[in-house]
Protein backbone atom coordinates (compact mmCIF):
# COMPACT_ATOMS: atom_id res chain seq x y z
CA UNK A 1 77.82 69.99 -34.37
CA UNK A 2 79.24 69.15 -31.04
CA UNK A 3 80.38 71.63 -28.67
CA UNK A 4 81.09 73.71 -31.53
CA UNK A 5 83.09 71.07 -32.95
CA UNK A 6 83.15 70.14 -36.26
CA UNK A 7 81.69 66.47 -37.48
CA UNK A 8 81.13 65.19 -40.69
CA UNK A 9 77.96 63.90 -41.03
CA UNK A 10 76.76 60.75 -43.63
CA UNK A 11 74.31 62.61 -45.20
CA UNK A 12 77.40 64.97 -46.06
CA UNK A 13 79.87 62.45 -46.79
CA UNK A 14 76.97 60.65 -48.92
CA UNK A 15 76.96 63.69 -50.86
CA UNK A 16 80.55 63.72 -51.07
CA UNK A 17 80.14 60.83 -52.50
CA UNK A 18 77.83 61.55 -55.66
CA UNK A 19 80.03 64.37 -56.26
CA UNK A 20 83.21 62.79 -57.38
CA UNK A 21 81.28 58.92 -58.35
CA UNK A 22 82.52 59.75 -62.06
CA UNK A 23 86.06 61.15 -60.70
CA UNK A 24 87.63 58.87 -58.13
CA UNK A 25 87.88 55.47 -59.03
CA UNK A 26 85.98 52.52 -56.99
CA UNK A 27 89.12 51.25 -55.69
CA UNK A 28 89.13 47.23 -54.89
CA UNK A 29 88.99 45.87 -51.51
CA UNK A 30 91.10 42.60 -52.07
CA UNK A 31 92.34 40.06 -49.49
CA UNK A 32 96.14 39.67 -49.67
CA UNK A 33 96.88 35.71 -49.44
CA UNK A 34 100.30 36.18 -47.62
CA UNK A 35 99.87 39.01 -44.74
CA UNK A 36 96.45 36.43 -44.58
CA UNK A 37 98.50 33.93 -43.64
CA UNK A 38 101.36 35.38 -42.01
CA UNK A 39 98.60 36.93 -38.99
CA UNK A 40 96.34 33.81 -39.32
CA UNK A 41 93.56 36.27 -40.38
CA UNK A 42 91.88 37.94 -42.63
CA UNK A 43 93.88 40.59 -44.26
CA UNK A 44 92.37 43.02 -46.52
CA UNK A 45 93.70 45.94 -48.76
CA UNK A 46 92.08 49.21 -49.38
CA UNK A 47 93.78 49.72 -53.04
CA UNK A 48 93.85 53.62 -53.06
CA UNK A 49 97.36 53.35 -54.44
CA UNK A 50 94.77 52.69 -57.64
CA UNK A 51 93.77 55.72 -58.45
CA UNK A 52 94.01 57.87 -61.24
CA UNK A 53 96.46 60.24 -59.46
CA UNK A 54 98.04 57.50 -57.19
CA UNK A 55 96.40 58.21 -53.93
CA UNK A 56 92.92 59.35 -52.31
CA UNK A 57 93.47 62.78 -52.70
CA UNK A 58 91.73 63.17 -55.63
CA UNK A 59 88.47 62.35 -53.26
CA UNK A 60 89.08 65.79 -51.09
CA UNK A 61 90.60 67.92 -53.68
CA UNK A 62 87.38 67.27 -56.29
CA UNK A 63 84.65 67.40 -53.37
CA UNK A 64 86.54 70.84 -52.35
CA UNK A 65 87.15 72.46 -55.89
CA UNK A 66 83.70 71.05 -57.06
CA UNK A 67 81.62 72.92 -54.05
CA UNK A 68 83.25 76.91 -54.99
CA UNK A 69 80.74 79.33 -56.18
CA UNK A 70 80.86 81.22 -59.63
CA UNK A 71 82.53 83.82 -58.45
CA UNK A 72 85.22 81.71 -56.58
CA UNK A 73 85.73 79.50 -59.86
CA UNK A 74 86.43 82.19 -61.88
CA UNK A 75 89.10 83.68 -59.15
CA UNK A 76 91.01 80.19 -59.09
CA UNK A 77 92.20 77.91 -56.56
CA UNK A 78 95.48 77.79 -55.10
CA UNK A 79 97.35 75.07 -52.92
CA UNK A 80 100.68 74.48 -51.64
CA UNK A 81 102.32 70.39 -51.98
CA UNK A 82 105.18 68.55 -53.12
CA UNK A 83 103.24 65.52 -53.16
CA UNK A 84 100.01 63.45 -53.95
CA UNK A 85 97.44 66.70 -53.04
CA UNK A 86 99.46 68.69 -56.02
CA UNK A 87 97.99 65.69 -58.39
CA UNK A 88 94.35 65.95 -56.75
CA UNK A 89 94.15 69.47 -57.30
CA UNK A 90 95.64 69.71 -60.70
CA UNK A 91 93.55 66.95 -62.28
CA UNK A 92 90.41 68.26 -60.06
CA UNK A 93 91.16 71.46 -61.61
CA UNK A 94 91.62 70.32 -65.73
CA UNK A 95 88.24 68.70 -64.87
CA UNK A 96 86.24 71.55 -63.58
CA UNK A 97 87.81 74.09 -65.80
CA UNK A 98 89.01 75.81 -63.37
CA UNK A 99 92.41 78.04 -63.33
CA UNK A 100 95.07 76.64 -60.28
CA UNK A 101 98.01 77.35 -59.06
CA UNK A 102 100.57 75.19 -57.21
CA UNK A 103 102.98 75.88 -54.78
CA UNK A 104 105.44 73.76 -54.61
CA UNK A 105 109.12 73.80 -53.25
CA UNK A 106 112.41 74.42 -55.55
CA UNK A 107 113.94 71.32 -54.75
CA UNK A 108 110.58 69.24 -55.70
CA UNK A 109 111.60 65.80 -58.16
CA UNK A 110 111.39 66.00 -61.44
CA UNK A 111 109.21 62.89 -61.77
CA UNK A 112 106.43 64.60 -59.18
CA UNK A 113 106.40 68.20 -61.57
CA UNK A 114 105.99 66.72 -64.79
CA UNK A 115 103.16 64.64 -62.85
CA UNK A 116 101.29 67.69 -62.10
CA UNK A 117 102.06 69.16 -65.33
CA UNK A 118 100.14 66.06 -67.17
CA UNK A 119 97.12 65.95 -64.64
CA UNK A 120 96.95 69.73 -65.08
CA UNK A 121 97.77 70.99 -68.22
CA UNK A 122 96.96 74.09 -69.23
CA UNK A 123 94.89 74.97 -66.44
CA UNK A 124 97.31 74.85 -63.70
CA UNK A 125 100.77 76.85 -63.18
CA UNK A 126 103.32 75.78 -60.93
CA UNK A 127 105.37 78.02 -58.93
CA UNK A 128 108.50 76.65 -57.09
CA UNK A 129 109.17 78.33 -54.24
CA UNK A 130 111.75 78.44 -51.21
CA UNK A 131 113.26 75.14 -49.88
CA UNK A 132 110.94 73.40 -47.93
CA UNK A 133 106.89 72.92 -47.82
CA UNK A 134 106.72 75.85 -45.35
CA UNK A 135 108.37 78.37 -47.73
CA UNK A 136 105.64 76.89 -50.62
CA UNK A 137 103.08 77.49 -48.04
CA UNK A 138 103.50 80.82 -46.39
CA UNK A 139 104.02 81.76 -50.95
CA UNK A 140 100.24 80.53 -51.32
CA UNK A 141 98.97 82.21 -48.58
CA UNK A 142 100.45 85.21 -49.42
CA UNK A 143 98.91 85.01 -53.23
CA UNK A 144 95.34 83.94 -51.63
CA UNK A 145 95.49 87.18 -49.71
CA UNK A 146 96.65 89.40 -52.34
CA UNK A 147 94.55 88.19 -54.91
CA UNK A 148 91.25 86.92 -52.85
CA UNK A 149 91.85 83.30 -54.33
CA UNK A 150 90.44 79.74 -52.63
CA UNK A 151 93.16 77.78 -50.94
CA UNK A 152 92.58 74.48 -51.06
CA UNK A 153 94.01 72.84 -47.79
CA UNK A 154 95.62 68.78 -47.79
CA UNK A 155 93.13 68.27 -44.62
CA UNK A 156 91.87 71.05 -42.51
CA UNK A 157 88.57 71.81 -44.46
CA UNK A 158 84.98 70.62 -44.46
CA UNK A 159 84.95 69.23 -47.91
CA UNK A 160 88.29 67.48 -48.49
CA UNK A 161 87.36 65.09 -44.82
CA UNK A 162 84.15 64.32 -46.58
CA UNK A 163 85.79 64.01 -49.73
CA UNK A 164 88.29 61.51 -47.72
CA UNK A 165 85.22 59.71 -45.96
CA UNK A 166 84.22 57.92 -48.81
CA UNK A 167 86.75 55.56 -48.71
CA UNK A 168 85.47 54.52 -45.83
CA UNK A 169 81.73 54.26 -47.39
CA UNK A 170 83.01 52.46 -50.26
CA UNK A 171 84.77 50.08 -47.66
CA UNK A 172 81.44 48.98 -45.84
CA UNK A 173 79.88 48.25 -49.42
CA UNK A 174 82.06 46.19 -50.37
CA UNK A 175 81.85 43.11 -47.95
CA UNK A 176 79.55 42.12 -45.76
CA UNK A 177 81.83 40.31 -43.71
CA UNK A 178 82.09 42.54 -40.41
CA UNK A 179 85.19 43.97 -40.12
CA UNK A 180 86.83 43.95 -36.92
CA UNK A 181 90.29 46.61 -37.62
CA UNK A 182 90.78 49.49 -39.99
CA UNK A 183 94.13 50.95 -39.95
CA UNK A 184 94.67 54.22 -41.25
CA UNK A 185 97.55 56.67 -42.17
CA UNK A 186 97.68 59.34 -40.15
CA UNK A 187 99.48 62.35 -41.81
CA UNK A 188 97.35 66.02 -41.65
CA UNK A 189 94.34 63.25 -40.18
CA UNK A 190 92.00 64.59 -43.30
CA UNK A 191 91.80 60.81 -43.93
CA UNK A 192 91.79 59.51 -40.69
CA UNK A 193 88.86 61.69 -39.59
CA UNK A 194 86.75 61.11 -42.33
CA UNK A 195 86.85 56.96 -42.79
CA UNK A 196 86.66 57.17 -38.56
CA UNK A 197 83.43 59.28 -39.05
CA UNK A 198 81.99 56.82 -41.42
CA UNK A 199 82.81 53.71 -39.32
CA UNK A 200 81.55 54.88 -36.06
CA UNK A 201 78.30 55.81 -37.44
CA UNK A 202 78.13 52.48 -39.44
CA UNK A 203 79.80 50.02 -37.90
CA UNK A 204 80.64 51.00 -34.26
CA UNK A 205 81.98 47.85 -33.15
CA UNK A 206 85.13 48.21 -35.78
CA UNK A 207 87.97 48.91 -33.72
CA UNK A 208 90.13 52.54 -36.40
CA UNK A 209 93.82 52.42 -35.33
CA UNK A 210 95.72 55.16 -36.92
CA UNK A 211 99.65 54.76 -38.05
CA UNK A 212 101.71 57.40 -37.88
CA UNK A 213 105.57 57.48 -38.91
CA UNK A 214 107.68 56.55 -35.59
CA UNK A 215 109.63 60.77 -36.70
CA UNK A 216 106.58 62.34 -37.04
CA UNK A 217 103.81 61.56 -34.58
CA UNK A 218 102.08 64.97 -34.55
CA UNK A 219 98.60 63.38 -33.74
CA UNK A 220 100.13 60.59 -31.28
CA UNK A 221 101.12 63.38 -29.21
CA UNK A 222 98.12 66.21 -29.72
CA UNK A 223 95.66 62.94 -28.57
CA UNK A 224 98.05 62.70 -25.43
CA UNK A 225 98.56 66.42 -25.00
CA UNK A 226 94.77 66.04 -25.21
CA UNK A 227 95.20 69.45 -27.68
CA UNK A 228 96.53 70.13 -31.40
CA UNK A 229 100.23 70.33 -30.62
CA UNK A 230 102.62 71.58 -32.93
CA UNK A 231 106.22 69.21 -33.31
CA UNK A 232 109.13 71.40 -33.62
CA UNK A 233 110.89 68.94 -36.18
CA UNK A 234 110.02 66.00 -37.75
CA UNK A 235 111.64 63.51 -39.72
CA UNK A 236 110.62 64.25 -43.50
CA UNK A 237 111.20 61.15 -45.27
CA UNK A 238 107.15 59.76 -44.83
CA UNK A 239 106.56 62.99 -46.43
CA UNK A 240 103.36 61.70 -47.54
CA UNK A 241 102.35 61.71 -43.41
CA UNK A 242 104.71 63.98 -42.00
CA UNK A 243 103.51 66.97 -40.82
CA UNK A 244 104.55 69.13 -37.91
CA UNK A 245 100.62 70.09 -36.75
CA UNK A 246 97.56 68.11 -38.09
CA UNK A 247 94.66 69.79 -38.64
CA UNK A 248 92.05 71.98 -35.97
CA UNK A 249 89.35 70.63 -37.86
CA UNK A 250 90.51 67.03 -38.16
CA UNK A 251 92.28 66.73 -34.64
CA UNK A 252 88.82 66.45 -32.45
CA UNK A 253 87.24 64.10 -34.34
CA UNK A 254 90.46 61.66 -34.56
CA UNK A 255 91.05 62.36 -30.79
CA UNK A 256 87.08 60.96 -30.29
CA UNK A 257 86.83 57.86 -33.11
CA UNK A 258 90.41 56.73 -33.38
CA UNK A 259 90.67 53.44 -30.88
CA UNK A 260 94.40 53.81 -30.98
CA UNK A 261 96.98 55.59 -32.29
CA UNK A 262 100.41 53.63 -32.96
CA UNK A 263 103.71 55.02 -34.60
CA UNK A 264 106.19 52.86 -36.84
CA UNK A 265 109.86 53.16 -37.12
CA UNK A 266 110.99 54.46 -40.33
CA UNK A 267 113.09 51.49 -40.87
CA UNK A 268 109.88 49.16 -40.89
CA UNK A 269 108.10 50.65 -43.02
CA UNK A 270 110.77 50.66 -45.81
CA UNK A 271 111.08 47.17 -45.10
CA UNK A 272 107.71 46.91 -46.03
CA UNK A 273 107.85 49.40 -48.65
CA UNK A 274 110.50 46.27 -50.21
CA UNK A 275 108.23 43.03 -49.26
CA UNK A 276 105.28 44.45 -50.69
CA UNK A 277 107.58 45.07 -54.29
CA UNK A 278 109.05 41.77 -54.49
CA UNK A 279 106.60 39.50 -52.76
CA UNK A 280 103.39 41.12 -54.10
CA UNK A 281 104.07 43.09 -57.07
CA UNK A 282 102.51 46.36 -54.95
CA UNK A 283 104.51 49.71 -55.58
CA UNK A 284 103.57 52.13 -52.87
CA UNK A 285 105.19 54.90 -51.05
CA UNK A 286 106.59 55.59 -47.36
CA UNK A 287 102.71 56.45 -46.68
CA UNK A 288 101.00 53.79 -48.23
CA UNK A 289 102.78 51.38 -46.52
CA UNK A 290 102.23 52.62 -42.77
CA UNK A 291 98.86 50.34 -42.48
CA UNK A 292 100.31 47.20 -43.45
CA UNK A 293 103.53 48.14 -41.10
CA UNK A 294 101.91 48.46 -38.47
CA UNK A 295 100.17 44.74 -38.29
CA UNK A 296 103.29 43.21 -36.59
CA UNK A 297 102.93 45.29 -33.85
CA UNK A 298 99.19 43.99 -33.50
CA UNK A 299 100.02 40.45 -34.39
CA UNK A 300 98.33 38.74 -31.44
CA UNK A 301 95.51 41.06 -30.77
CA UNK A 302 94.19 40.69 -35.00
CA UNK A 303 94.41 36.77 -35.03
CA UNK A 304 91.72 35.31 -36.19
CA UNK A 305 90.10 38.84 -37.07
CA UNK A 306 88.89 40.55 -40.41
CA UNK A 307 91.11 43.61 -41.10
CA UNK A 308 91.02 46.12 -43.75
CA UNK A 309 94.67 48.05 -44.33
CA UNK A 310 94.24 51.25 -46.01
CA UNK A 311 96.95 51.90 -49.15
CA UNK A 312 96.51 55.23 -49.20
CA UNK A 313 99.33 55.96 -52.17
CA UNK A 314 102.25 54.44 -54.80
CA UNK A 315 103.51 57.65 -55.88
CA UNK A 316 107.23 56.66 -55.06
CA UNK A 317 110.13 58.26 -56.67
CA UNK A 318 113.05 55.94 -57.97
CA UNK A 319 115.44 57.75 -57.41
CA UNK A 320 114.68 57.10 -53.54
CA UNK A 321 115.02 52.97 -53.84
CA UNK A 322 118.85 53.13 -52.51
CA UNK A 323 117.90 55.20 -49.31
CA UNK A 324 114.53 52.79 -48.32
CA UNK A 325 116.72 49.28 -49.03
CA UNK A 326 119.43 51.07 -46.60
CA UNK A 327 116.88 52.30 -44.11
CA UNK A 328 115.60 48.81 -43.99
CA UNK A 329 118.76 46.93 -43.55
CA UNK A 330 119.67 49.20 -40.71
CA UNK A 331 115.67 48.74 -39.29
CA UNK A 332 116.93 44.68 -39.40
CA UNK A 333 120.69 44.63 -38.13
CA UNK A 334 121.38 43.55 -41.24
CA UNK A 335 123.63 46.70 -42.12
CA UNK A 336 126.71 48.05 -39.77
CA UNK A 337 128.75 51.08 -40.12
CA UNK A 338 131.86 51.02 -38.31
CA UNK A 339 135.49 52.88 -37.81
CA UNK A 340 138.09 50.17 -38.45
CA UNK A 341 141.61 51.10 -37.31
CA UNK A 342 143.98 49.51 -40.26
CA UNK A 343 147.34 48.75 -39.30
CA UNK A 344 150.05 50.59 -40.92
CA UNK A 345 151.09 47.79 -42.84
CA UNK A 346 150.96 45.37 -46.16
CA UNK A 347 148.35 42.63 -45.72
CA UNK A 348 146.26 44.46 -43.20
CA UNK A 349 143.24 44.69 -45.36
CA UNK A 350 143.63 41.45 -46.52
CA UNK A 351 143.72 39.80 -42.69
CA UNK A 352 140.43 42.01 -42.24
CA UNK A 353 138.61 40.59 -45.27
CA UNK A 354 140.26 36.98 -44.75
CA UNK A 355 139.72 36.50 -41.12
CA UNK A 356 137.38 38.57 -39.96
CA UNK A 357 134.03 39.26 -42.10
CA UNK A 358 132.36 35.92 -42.23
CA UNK A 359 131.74 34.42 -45.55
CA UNK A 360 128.31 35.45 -46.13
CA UNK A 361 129.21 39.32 -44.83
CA UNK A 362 129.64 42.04 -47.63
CA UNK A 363 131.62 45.44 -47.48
CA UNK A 364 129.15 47.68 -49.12
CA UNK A 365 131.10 51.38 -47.86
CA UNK A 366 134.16 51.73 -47.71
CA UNK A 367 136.35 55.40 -47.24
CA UNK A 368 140.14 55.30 -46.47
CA UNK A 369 142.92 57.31 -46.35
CA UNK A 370 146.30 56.62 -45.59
CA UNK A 371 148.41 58.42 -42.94
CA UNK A 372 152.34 57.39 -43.53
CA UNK A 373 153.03 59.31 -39.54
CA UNK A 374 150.70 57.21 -38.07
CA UNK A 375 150.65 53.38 -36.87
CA UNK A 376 147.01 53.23 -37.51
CA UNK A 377 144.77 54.42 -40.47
CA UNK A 378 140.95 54.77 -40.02
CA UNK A 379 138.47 53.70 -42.47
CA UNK A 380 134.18 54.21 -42.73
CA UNK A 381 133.23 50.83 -43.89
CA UNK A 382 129.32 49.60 -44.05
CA UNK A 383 128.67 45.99 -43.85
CA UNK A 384 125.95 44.46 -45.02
CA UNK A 385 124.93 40.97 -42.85
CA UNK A 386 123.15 38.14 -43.31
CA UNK A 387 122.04 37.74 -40.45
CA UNK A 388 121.33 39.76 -37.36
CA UNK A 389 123.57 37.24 -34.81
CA UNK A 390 126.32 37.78 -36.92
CA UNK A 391 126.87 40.99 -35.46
CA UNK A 392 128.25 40.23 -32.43
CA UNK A 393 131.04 37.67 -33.22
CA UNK A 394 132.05 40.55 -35.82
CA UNK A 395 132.49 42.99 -33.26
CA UNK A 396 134.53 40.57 -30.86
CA UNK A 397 137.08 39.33 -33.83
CA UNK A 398 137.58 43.32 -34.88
CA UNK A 399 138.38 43.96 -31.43
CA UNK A 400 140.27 40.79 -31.08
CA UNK A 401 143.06 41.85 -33.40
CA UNK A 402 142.93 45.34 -32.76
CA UNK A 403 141.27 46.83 -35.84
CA UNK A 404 137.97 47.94 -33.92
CA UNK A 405 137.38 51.78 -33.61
CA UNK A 406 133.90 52.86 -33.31
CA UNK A 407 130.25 51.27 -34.10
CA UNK A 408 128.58 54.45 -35.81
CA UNK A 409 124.59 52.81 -35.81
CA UNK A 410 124.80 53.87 -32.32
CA UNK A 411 126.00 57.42 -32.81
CA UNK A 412 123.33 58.84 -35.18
CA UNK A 413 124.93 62.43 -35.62
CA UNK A 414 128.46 61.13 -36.29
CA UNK A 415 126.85 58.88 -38.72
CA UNK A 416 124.72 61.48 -40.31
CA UNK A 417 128.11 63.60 -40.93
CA UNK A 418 130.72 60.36 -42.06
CA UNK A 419 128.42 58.39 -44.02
C-alpha cells in the first residue's frame, strides 16, 4: 500500500500465477520476421490471442472466481460483457463448478453467445439485456444487490490485475534478452496495470507504453486530468478497449508505471487488423491489434531496440470484415466519397467513367436518382484509389467539367447519414 493506494505486489501476482498454471495457457513469445525488419529491430509478440478463450481474460476471471469463499461459490457469480470477459468467466465458471450469470446486451452477435454458451454450459445463463453494455451493467448490479451475488468486474478488482499480471511474469521468463518496450492495450487498464506492476519491479529499465483507440482515450486523458475522468462518448468499434471510465483501482498505478500513453486512429488499426491476416496468417481483433499499431508512431525511437507487443485477443466477428477493410481504406486515402452532379443528359455517366476516374480507380458506391425538372442529378458514389496522389487530379477533372458537388470524407456527419 501506498497512500492508500492500491498495488499489486509479486508475491501476489506470483500467487496469481499458481492459481490458474493449469487454466491459462503459456502463451508463446515469438519474434515476428517482418515488423523485425520493417523497424530494424527486434519485434516480439505476446500471443494472448492463443488462448483457450481467445484473449487474457481467462487470467483475471479464474484468479477472481477461484479466490470466493464457500459461501460466495454457492451464491454464484455474476458479470456484465459482450465480449472476451463473458468467455473468461463462463469457462472459469464450468471449471470451478460454480453457477454464473451473464449480462450481456440484446443486440450481442450470434457468434460471441453461442461462444459463451460452449465455454459455459450448463453452469452459466445468459441474460440479454437493454441495448448497450450500460443497460447489461446497471441489470447485473441490480441482480448482485437483490440476490447478494459476486460481481466479477473486466478490471477494477484486486484479483483480475493480478490475474492480468502474469502475462507480464510469463514475459520476463521467457527471454533473457532485456527488453527495452512493452506496449500494452489500454481498455478498463486491468491489463495495463498489472504487466506495468510486474515490469517495474523486475525490470525497471523497460520503458510500458500503453495504446489506447484514437475514440476512446479514457486513460490518455484521466493521466492528463491527473484524476479518473469519465468520457461522455466514445467511439465503440475497439469495443474490446473502449470504455468511457477505466478503473479507480487500475487508474493510479497506470498513471505511476506507464512511460507513455499514445492513442491510434481507428483507421490504423484496421489496417493492421488486415496486414496482420494476409501477411502473417494472425486473426486478431480491433484490441489485439492496438500494440502492433502503434509501432509506426515509435518508429525512430524503437530502432535497434528489443520490443515485446502484447496481442491481447482474436475474437473477431466476420461479419465485421466489410466495415475494418472500409475503415482502413479511408485511414489510407485510398477510399473517397463524393456528391457528383450528373448532367441531365445521355452519355453523362459514361464521360464520368471514360474521362475522369483514372484507369486503376474503382466505383465501389454508387446511389442515384434521376430528377427529369432538373439540369443536374446528384449521385453518392465511393471510390476506391490506388493510390493516395490520385486524389487530387480526381478532384480537379470532376470540377473541370462540372460534375463536382461535395467531398463527404471531410464532412463526417453528412457522411454518417448518406453513406
Amino acid at each position: 500500500m501506498k497512500n492508500s493506494i492500491y498495488f499489486p505486489s509479486i508475491s501476489d501476482i506470483n500467487t496469481a500465477a499458481e492459481t490458474i498454471k493449469n487454466v491459462s495457457a503459456v502463451t508463446p513469445l515469438s519474434a515476428n520476421l517482418r515488423y523485425s525488419k520493417t523497424f530494424d529491430a527486434t519485434i516480439l509478440l505476446k500471443r494472448e490471442d492463443l488462448q483457450q478463450v481467445r484473449s487474457y481474460k481467462i487470467r483475471g476471471a479464474y484468479n477472481k472466481i477461484s479466490s470466493l469463499t464457500s459461501e460466495e461459490s454457492q451464491k454464484g457469480v455474476v458479470c456484465a460483457s459482450a465480449g472476451n470477459h463473458a468467455q473468461g468467466v463462463a469457462l472459469s465458471c464450468k471449471l470451478l463448478e460454480i453457477k454464473g450469470t451473464i449480462f450481456m446486451p440484446t443486440p450481442t452477435p450470434n457468434q460471441k453467445l453461442e461462444q459463451v454458451k460452449m465455454f459455459g454450459e450448463e453452469f452459466i445463463e445468459i441474460k440479454l439485456v437493454g441495448d448497450t453494455f450500460d443497460d447489461a451493467y446497471e441489470a447485473s448490479m441490480e441482480e448482485c444487490e437483490r440476490l447478494n451475488k459476486t460481481f466479477i468486474h473486466p478490471f477494477n478488482d484486486k484479483k483480475v490485475i493480478e490475474g492480468q499480471a502474469t502475462v507480464g511474469l510469463e514475459i520476463l521468463n521467457q527471454t533473457d534478452t532485456p527488453i527495452d518496450y512493452v506496449f500494452v492495450p489500454v481498455g478498463g487498464g486491468g491489463l495495463s496495470a498489472g504487466l506495468s506492476t510486474v515490469f517495474k519491479a523486475l525490470s525497471p529499465n523497460t520503458k510500458i507504453i500503453g495504446v489506447e483507440p484514437e475514440g476512446a482515450p479514457s486513460m490518455s486523458v484521466s493521466i492528463k486530468n491527473n484524476k479518473n475522468t469519465t468520457i461522455d462518448k466514445i467511439e465503440k468499434f475497439v469495443d474490446g478497449a473502449a470504455v468511457k471510465r477505466v478503473g479507480d483501482l487500475t487508474f493510479p498505478i497506470c498513471k505511476q508505471n506507464l512511460d507513455a500513453m499514445i492513442t491510434v486512429p481507428e483507421g490504423k488499426i484496421c489496417q493492421t487488423i488486415l496486414e496482420l491476416y494476409n501477411k502473417d496468417a494472425i486473426v486478431v481483433e480491433p484490441a489485439g491489434a492496438l500494440s502492433l499499431a502503434a509501432l509506426d508512431f515509435y518508429a525512430e525511437e524503437i530502432k535497434g531496440k528489443t520490443v515485446v507487443c502484447v496481442v491481447s485477443g482474436s475474437n473477431n466477428d466476420i461479419t465485421r470484415t466489410a466495415e475494418i477493410k472500409e475503415r482502413a481504406l479511408l485511414y489510407r486515402n485510398l477510399k473517397h466519397y463524393f456528391i457528383v452532379k450528373f448532367p441531365q443528359r445521355a452519355g453523362a455517366l459514361k464521360e464520368f467513367v471514360v474521362d475522369i476516374l483514372g484507369p486503376n480507380d474503382d466505383i465501389t458506391h454508387f446511389e442515384y436518382t434521376k430528377k427529369t425538372n432538373r439540369e443536374n442529378g446528384a449521385a453518392v458514389v465511393g471510390i476506391e484509389l490506388k493510390s493516395a496522389n490520385d486524389l487530387e487530379p480526381l478532384i480537379a477533372k470532376m470540377k473541370e467539367r462540372n460534375f463536382y458537388g461535395d467531398y463527404l470524407n471531410n464532412s463526417p456527419d453528412l457522411f454518417r447519414f448518406l453513406i
